[in-house]
Every structure is written in structure tokens, then in C-alpha cells.
N, C-alpha and C. Protein backbone atom coordinates (compact mmCIF):
# COMPACT_ATOMS: atom_id res chain seq x y z
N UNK A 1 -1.73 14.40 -2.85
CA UNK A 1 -1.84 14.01 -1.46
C UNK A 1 -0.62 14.52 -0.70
N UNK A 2 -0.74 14.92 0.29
CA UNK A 2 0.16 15.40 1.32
C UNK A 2 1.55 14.30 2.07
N UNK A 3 2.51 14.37 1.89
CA UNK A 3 2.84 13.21 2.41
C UNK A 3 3.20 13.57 3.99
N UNK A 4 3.62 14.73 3.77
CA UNK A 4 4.04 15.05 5.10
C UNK A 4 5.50 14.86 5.18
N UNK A 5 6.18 15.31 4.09
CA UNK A 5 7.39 14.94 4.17
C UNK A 5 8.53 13.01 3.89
N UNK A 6 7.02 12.21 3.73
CA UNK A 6 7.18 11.30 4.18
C UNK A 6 7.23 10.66 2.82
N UNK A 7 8.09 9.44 2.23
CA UNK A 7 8.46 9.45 0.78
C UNK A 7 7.61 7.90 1.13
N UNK A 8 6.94 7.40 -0.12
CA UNK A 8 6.54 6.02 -0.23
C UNK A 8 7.27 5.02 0.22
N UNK A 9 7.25 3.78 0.82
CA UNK A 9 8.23 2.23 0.82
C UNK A 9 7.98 2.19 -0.71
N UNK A 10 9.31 1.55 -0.90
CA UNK A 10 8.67 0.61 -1.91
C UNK A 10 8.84 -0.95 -1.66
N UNK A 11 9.35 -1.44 -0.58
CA UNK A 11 9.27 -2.99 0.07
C UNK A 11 7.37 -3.13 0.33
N UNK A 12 7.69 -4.09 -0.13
CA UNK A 12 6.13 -4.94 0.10
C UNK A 12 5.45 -5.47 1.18
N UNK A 13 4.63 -4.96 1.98
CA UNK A 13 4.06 -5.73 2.84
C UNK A 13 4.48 -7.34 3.14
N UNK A 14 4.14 -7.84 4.12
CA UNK A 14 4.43 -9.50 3.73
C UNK A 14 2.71 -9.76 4.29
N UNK A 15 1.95 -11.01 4.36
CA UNK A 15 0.58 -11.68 4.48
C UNK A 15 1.44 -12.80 5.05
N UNK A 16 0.48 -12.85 6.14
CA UNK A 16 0.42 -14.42 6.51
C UNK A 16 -0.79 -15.05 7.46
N UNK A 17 -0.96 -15.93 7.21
CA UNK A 17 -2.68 -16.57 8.60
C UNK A 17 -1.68 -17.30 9.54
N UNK A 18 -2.69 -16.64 10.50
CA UNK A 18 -2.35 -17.62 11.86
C UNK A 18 -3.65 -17.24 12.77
N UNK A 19 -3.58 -18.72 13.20
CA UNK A 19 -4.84 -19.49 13.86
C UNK A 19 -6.18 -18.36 13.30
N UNK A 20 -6.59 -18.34 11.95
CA UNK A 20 -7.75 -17.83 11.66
C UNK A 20 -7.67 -16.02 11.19
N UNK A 21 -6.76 -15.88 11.32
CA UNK A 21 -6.63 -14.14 11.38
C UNK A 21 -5.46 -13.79 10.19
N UNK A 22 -5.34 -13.14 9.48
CA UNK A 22 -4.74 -12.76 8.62
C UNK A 22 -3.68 -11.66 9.31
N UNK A 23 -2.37 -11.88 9.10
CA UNK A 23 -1.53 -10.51 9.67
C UNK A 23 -0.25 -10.28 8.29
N UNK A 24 -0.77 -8.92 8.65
CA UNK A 24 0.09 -8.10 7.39
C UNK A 24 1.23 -7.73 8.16
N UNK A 25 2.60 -7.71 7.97
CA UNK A 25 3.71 -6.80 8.06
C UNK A 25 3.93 -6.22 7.25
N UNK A 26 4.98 -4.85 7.91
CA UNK A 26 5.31 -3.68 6.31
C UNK A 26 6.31 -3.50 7.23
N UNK A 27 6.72 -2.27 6.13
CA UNK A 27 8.03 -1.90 6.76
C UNK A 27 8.19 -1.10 8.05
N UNK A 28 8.95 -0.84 8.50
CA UNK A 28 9.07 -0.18 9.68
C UNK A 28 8.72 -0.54 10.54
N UNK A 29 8.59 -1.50 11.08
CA UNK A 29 7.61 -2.26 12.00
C UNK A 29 6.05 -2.13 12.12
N UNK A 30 5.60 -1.95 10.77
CA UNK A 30 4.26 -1.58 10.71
C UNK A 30 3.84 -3.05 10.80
N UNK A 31 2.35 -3.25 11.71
CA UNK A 31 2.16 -4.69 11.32
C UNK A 31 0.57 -4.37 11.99
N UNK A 32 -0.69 -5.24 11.38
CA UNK A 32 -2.16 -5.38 11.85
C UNK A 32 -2.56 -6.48 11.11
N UNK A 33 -3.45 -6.60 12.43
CA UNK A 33 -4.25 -8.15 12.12
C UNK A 33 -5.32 -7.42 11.69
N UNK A 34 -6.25 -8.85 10.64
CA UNK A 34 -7.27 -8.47 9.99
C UNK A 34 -7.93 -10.09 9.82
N UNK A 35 -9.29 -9.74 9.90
CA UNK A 35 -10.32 -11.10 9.78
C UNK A 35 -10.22 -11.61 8.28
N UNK A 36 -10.00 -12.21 7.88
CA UNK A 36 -9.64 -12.64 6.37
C UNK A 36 -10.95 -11.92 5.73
N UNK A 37 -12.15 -11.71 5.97
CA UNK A 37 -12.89 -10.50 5.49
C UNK A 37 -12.60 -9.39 5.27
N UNK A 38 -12.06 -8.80 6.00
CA UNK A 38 -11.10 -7.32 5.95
C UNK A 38 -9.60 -7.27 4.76
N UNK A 39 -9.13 -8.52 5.32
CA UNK A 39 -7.87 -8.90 4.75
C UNK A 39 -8.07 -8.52 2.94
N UNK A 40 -9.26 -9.75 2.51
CA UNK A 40 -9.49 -9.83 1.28
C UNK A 40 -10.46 -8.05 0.77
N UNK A 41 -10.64 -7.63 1.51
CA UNK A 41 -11.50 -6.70 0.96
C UNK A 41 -10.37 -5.43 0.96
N UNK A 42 -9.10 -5.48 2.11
CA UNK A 42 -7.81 -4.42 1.85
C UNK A 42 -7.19 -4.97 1.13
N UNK A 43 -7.16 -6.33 0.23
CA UNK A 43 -6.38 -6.39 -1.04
C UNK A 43 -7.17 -5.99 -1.95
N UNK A 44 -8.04 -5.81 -2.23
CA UNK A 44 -9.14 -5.32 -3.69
C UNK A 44 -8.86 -4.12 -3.80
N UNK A 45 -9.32 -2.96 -2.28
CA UNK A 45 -8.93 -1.90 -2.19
C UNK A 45 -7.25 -1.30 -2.38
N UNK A 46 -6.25 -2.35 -2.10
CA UNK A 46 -4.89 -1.83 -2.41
C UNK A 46 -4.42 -2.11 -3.91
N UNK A 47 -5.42 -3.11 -4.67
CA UNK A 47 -4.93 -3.60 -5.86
C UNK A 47 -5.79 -2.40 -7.10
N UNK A 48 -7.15 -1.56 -6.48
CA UNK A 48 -7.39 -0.83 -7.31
C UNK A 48 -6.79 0.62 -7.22
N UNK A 49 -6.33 1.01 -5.85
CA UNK A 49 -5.46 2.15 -6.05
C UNK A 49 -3.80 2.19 -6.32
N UNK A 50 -3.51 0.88 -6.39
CA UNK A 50 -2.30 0.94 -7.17
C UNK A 50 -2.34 1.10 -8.63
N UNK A 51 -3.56 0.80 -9.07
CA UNK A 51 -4.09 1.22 -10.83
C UNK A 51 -4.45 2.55 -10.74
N UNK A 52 -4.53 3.11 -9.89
CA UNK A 52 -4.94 4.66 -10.39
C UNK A 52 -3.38 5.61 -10.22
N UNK A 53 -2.82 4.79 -8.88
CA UNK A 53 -1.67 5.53 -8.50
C UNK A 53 -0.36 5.22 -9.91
N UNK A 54 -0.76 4.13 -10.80
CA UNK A 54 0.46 4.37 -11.60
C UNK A 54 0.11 4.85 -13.18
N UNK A 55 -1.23 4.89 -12.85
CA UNK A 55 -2.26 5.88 -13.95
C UNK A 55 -1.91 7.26 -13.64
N UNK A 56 -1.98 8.05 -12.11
CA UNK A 56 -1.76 9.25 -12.01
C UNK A 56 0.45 9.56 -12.28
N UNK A 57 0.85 8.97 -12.03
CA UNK A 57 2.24 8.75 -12.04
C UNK A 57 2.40 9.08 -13.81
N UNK A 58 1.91 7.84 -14.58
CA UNK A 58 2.60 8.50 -16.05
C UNK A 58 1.33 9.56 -16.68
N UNK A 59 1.03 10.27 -15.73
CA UNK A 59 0.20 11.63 -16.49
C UNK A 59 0.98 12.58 -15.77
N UNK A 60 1.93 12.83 -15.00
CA UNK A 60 2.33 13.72 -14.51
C UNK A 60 3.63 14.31 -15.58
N UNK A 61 3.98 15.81 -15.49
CA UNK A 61 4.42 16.21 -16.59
C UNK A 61 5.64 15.99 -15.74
N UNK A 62 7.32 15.69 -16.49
CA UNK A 62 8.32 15.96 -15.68
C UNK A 62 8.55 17.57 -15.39
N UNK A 63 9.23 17.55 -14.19
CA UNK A 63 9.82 19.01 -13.53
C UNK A 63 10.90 19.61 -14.54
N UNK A 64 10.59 20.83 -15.07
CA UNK A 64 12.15 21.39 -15.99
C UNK A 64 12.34 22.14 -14.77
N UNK A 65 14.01 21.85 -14.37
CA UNK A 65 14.86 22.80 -13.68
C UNK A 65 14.46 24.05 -13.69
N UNK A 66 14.53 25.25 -13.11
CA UNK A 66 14.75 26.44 -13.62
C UNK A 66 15.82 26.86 -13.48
């Protein structure tokens, strides 16, 4: 994937409800509300590509210098 120059967080989102709505913060001042439908269905989706992303991570060969 392309990052665009742009290196992963590794700080964690934070979750919290208020009055009915689920709101995520991240870093950088990233922050969106979500209907606890959405909410629960972007944790399934973030909890199965963090299993592939640290599946693709230890298949990668290390870099030899040249």
C-alpha cells in the first residue's frame, strides 16, 4: 500500500458514547462520530485487518544493505 510518505501511528485511537453516538479520537486531531452500528461493525473490520497486517509484517523478508 502506498503511504504517501506517511509512516503508521502507533497511539491508539480512544472510543467513547455520548448521548447515543459513538466518537472515536486518534491522533492528530483525527476524530468521527459513528452510530454504534457503524462503530461496532469498524471494530470487526479494524480487528480483522490488524490480523492480516501483522500476518503480512512477519512474511516480509528483512532489507540487506547494499
Amino acid at each position: 500500500m502506498d503511504r504517501h510518505g506517511r509512516e503508521p501511528h502507533q497511539q491508539a485511537g480512544i472510543a467513547s458514547a455520548e448521548e447515543g453516538t459513538v466518537m472515536l479520537d486518534g491522533p492528530d486531531g483525527v476524530a468521527i462520530a459513528l452510530t454504534p452500528d457503524a462503530a461496532e461493525a469498524t471494530a470487526h473490520s479494524l480487528i480483522a485487518a490488524a490480523d492480516e497486517a501483522r500476518g503480512q509484517t512477519s512474511q516480509q523478508t528483512p532489507r540487506i544493505p547494499a
